[in-house]
N, C-alpha and C. Protein backbone atom coordinates (compact mmCIF):
# COMPACT_ATOMS: atom_id res chain seq x y z
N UNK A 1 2.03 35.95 -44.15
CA UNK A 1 2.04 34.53 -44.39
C UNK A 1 2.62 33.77 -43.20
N UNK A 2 3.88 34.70 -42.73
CA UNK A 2 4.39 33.84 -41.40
C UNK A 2 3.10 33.67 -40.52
N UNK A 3 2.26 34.69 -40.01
CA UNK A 3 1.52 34.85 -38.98
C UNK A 3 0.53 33.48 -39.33
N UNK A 4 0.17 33.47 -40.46
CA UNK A 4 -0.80 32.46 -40.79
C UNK A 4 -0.33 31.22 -40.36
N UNK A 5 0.66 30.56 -40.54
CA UNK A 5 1.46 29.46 -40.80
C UNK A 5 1.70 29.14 -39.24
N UNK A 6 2.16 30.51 -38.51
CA UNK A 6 2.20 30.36 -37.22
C UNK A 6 1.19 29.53 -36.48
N UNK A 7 -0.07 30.36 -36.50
CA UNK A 7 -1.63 30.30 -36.04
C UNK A 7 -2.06 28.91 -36.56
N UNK A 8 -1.86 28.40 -37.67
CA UNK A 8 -1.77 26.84 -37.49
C UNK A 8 -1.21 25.90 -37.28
N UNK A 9 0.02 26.22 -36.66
CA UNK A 9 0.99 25.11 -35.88
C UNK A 9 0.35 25.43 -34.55
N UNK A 10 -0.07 26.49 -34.37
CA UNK A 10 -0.38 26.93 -32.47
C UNK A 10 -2.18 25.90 -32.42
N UNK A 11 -2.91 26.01 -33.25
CA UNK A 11 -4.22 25.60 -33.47
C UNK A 11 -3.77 23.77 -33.26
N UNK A 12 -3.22 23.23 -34.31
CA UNK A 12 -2.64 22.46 -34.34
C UNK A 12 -1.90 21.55 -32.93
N UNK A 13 -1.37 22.23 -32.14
CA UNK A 13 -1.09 22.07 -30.90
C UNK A 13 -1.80 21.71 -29.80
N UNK A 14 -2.72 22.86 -30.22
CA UNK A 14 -3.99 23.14 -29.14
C UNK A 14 -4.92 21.43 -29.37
N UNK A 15 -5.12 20.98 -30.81
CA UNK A 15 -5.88 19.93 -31.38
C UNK A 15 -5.22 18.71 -30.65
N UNK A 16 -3.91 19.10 -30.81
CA UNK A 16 -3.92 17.27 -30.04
C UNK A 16 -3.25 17.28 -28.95
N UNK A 17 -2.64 18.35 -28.29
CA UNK A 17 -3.12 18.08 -26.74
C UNK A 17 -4.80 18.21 -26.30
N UNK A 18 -5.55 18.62 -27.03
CA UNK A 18 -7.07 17.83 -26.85
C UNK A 18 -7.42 16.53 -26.89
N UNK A 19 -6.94 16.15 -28.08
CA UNK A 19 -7.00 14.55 -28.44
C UNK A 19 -6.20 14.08 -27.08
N UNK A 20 -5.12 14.08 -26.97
CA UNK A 20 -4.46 13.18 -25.60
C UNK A 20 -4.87 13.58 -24.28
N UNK A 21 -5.89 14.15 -24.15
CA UNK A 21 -6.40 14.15 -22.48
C UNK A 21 -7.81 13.83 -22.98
N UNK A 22 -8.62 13.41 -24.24
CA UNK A 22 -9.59 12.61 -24.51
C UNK A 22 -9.26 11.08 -24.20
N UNK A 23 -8.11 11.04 -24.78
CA UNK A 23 -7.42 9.16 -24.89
C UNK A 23 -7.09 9.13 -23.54
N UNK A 24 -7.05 10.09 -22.81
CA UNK A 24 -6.26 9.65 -21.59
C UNK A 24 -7.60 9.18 -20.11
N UNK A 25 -8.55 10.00 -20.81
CA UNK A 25 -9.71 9.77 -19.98
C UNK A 25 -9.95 8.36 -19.62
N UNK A 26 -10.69 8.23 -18.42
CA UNK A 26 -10.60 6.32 -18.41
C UNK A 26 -12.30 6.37 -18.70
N UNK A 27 -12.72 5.15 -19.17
CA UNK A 27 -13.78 4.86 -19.78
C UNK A 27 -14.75 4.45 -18.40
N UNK A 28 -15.86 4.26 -19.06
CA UNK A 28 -16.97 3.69 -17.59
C UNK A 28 -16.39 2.23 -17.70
N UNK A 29 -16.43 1.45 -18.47
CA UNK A 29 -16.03 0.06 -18.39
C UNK A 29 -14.87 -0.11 -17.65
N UNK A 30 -13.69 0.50 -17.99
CA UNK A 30 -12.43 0.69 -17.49
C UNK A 30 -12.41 0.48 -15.53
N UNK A 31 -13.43 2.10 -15.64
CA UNK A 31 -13.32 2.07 -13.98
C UNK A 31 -14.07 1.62 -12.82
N UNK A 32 -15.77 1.03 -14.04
CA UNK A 32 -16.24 0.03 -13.38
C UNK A 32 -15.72 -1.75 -13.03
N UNK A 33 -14.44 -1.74 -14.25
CA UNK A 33 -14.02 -3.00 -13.78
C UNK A 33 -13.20 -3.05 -12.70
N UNK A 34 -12.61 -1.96 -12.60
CA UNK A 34 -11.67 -1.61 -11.35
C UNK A 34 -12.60 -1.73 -10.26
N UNK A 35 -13.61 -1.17 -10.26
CA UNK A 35 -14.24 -1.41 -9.10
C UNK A 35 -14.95 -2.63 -8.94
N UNK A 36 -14.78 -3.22 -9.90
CA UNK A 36 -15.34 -5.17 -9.52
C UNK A 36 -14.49 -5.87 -8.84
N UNK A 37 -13.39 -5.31 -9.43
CA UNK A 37 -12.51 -6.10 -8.93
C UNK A 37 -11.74 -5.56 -7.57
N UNK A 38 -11.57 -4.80 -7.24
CA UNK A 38 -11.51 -4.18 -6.05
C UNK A 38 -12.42 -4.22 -4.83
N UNK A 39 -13.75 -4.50 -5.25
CA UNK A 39 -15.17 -4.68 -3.90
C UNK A 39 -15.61 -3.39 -3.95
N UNK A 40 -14.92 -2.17 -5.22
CA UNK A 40 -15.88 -1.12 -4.61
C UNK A 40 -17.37 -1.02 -4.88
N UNK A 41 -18.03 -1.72 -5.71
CA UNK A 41 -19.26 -1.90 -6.11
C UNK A 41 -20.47 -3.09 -5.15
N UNK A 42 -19.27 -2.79 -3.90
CA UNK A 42 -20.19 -3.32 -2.90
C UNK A 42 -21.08 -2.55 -2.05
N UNK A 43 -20.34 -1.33 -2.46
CA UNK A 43 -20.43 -0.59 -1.62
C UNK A 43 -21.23 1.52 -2.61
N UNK A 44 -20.55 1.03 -3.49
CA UNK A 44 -20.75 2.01 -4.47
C UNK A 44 -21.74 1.66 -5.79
N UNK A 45 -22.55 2.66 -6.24
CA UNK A 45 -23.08 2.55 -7.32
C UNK A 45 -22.99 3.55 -8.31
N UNK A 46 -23.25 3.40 -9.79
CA UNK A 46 -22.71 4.51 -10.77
C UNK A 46 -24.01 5.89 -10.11
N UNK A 47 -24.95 5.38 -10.28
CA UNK A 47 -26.24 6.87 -10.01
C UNK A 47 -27.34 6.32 -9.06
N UNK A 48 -26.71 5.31 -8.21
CA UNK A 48 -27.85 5.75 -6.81
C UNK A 48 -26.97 5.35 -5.74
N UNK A 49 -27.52 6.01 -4.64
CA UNK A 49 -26.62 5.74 -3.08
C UNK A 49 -26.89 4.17 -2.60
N UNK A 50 -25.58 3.33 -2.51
CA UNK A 50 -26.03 2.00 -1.48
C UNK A 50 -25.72 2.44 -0.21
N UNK A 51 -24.18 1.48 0.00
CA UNK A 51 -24.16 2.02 1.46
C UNK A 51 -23.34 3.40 1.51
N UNK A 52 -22.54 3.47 0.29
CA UNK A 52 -21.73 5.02 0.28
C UNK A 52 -22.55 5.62 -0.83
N UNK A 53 -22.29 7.08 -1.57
CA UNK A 53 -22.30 7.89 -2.11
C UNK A 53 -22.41 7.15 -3.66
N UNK A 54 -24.04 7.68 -4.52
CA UNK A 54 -23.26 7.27 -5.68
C UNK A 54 -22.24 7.43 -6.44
N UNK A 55 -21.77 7.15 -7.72
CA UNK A 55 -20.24 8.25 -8.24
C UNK A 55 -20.22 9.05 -8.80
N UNK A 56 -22.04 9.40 -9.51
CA UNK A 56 -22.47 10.59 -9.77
C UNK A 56 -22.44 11.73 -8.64
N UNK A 57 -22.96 11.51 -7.53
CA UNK A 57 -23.17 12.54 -6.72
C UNK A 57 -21.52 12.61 -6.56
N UNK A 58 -20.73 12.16 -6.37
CA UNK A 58 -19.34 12.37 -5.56
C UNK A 58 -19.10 13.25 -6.85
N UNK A 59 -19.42 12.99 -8.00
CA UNK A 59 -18.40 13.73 -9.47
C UNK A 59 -19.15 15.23 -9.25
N UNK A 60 -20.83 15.53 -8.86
CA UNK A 60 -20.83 16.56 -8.69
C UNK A 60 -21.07 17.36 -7.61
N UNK A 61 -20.52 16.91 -6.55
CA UNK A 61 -19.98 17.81 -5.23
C UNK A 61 -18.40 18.23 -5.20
N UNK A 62 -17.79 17.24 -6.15
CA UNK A 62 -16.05 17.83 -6.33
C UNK A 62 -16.25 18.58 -7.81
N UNK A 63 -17.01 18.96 -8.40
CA UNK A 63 -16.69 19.37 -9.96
C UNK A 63 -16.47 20.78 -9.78
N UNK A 64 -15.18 20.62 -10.53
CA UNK A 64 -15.07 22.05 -10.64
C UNK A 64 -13.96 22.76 -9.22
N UNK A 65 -13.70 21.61 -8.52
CA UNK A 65 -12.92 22.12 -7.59
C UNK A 65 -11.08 21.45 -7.87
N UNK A 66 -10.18 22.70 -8.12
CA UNK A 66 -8.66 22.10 -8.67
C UNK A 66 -8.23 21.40 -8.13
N UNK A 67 -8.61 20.87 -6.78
CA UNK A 67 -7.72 19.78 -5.98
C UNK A 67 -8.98 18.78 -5.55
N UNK A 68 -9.79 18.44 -6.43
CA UNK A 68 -10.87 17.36 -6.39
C UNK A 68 -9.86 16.22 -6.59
N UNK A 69 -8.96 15.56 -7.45
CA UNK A 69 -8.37 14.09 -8.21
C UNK A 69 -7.43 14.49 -6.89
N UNK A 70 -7.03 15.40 -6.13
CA UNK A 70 -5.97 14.58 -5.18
C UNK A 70 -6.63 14.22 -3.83
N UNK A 71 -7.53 15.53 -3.71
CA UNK A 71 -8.33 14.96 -2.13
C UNK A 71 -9.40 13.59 -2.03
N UNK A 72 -9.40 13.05 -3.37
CA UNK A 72 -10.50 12.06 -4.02
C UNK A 72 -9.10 11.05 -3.69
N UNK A 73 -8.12 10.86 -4.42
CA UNK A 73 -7.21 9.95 -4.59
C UNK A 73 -6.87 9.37 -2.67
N UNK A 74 -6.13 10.81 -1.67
CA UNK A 74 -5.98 10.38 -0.93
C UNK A 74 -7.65 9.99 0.15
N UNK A 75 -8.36 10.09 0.00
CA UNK A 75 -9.69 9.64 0.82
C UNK A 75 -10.27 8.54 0.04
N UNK A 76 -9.86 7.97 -0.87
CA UNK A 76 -10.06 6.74 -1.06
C UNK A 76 -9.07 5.68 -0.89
N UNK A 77 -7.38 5.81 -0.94
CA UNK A 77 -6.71 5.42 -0.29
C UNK A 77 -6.78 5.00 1.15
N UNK A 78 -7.05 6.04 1.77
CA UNK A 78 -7.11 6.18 2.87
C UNK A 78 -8.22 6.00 4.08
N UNK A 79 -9.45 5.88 3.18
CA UNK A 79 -10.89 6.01 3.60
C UNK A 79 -11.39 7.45 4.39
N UNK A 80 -11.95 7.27 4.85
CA UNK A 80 -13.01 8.76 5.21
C UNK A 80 -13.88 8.52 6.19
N UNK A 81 -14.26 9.03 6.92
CA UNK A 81 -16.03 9.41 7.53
C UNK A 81 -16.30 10.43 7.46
N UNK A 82 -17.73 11.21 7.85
CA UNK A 82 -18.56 12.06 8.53
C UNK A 82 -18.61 12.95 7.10
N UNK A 83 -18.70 12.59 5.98
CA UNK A 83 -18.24 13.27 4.84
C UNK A 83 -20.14 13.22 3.97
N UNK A 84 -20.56 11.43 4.15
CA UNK A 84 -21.69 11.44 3.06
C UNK A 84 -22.69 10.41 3.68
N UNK A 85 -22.43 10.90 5.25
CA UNK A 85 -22.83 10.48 6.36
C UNK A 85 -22.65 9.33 7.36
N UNK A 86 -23.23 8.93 8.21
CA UNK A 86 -22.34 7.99 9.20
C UNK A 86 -21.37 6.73 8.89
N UNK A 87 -21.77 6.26 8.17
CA UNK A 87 -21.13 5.00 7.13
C UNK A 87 -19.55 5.22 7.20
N UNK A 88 -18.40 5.30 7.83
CA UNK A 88 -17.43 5.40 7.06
C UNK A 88 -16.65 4.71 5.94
N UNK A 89 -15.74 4.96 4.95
CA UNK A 89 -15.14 4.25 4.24
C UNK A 89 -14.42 3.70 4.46
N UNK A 90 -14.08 2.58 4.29
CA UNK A 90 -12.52 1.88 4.59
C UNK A 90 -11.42 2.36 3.81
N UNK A 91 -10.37 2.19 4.63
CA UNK A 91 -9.29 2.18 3.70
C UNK A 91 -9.16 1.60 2.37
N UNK A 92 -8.05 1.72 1.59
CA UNK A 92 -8.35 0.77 0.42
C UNK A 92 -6.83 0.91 -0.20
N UNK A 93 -5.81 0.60 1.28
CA UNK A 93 -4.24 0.35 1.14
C UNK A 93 -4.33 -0.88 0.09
N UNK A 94 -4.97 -1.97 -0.26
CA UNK A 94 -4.10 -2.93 -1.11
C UNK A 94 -4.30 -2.11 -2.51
N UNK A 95 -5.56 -1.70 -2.52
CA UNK A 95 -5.41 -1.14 -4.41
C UNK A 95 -4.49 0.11 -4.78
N UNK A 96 -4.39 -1.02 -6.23
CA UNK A 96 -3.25 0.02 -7.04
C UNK A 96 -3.28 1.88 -6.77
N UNK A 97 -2.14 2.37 -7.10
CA UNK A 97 -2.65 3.79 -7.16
C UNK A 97 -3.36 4.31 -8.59
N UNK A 98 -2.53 3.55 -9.42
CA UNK A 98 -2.85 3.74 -10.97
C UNK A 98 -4.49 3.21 -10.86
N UNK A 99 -5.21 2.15 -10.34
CA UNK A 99 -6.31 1.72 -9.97
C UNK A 99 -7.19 3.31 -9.68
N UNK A 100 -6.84 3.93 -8.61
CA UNK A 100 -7.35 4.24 -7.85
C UNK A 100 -7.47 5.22 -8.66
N UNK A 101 -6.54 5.70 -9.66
CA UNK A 101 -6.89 7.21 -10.13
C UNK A 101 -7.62 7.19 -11.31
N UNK A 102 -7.15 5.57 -12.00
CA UNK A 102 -8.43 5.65 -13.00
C UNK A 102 -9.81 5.82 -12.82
N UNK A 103 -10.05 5.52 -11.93
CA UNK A 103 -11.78 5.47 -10.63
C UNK A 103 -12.10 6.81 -10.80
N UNK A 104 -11.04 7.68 -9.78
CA UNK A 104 -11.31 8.78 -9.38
C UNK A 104 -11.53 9.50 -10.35
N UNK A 105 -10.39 9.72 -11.92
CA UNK A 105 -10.80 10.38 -13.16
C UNK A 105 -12.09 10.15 -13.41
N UNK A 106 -12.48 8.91 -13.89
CA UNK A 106 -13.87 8.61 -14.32
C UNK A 106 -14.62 9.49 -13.61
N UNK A 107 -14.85 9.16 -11.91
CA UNK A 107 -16.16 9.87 -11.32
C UNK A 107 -16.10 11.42 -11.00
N UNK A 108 -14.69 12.28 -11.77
CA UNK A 108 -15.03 13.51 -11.55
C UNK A 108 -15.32 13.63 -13.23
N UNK A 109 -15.66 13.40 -13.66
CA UNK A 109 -16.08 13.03 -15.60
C UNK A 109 -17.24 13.18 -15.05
N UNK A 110 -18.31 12.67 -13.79
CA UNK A 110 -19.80 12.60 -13.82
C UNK A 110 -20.30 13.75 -13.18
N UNK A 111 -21.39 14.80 -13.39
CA UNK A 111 -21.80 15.27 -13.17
C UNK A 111 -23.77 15.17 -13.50
């Protein structure tokens, strides 16, 4: 009976640290407004290339790699070239970091 009782506090556990990295996910609205308001959608689109990378293709060239949300976080901070061809990125020192990572969550969500 212990074992049972156990196995559903552990199940139980497992359930809603699921639930809180569902809630924690940022939404498309969320991180497309971030990017309105930021100018990245001047430059970015959800699923076709403008002048950079769409955020589909970026979600599946990092998917699946454990240090995708930090090398994503600092190269958008920071900007980039020679990465998704000649175009480089600008920096993007004024936006938030909390900004920046809601973005970045979202577009490793796309594959």
């Amino acid at each position: 009976m212990k074992a049972i009782t156990s196995m559903f506090a552990a199940a139980g556990c497992l359930l809603a640290a699921g639930s809180a990295s569902v809630a924690m996910a940022a939404t498309e609205a969320e991180a497309t407004g971030i990017a309105q308001k930021n100018g990245c959608l001047a430059c970015h689109e959800l699923d076709k290339k403008k002048v950079g990378p769409a955020w589909r293709e970026v979600g599946k060239k990092y998917s699946g790699q454990a240090d995708a949300e930090d090398k994503l976080l600092v190269k958008v901070k920071k900007g980039g070239k020679d990465v998704w061809g000649p175009v480089p990125m600008p920096p993007n020192a004024t936006v938030k970091d909390a900004d920046i990572k809601t973005m970045v969550q979202f577009v490793l969500t796309l594959k």
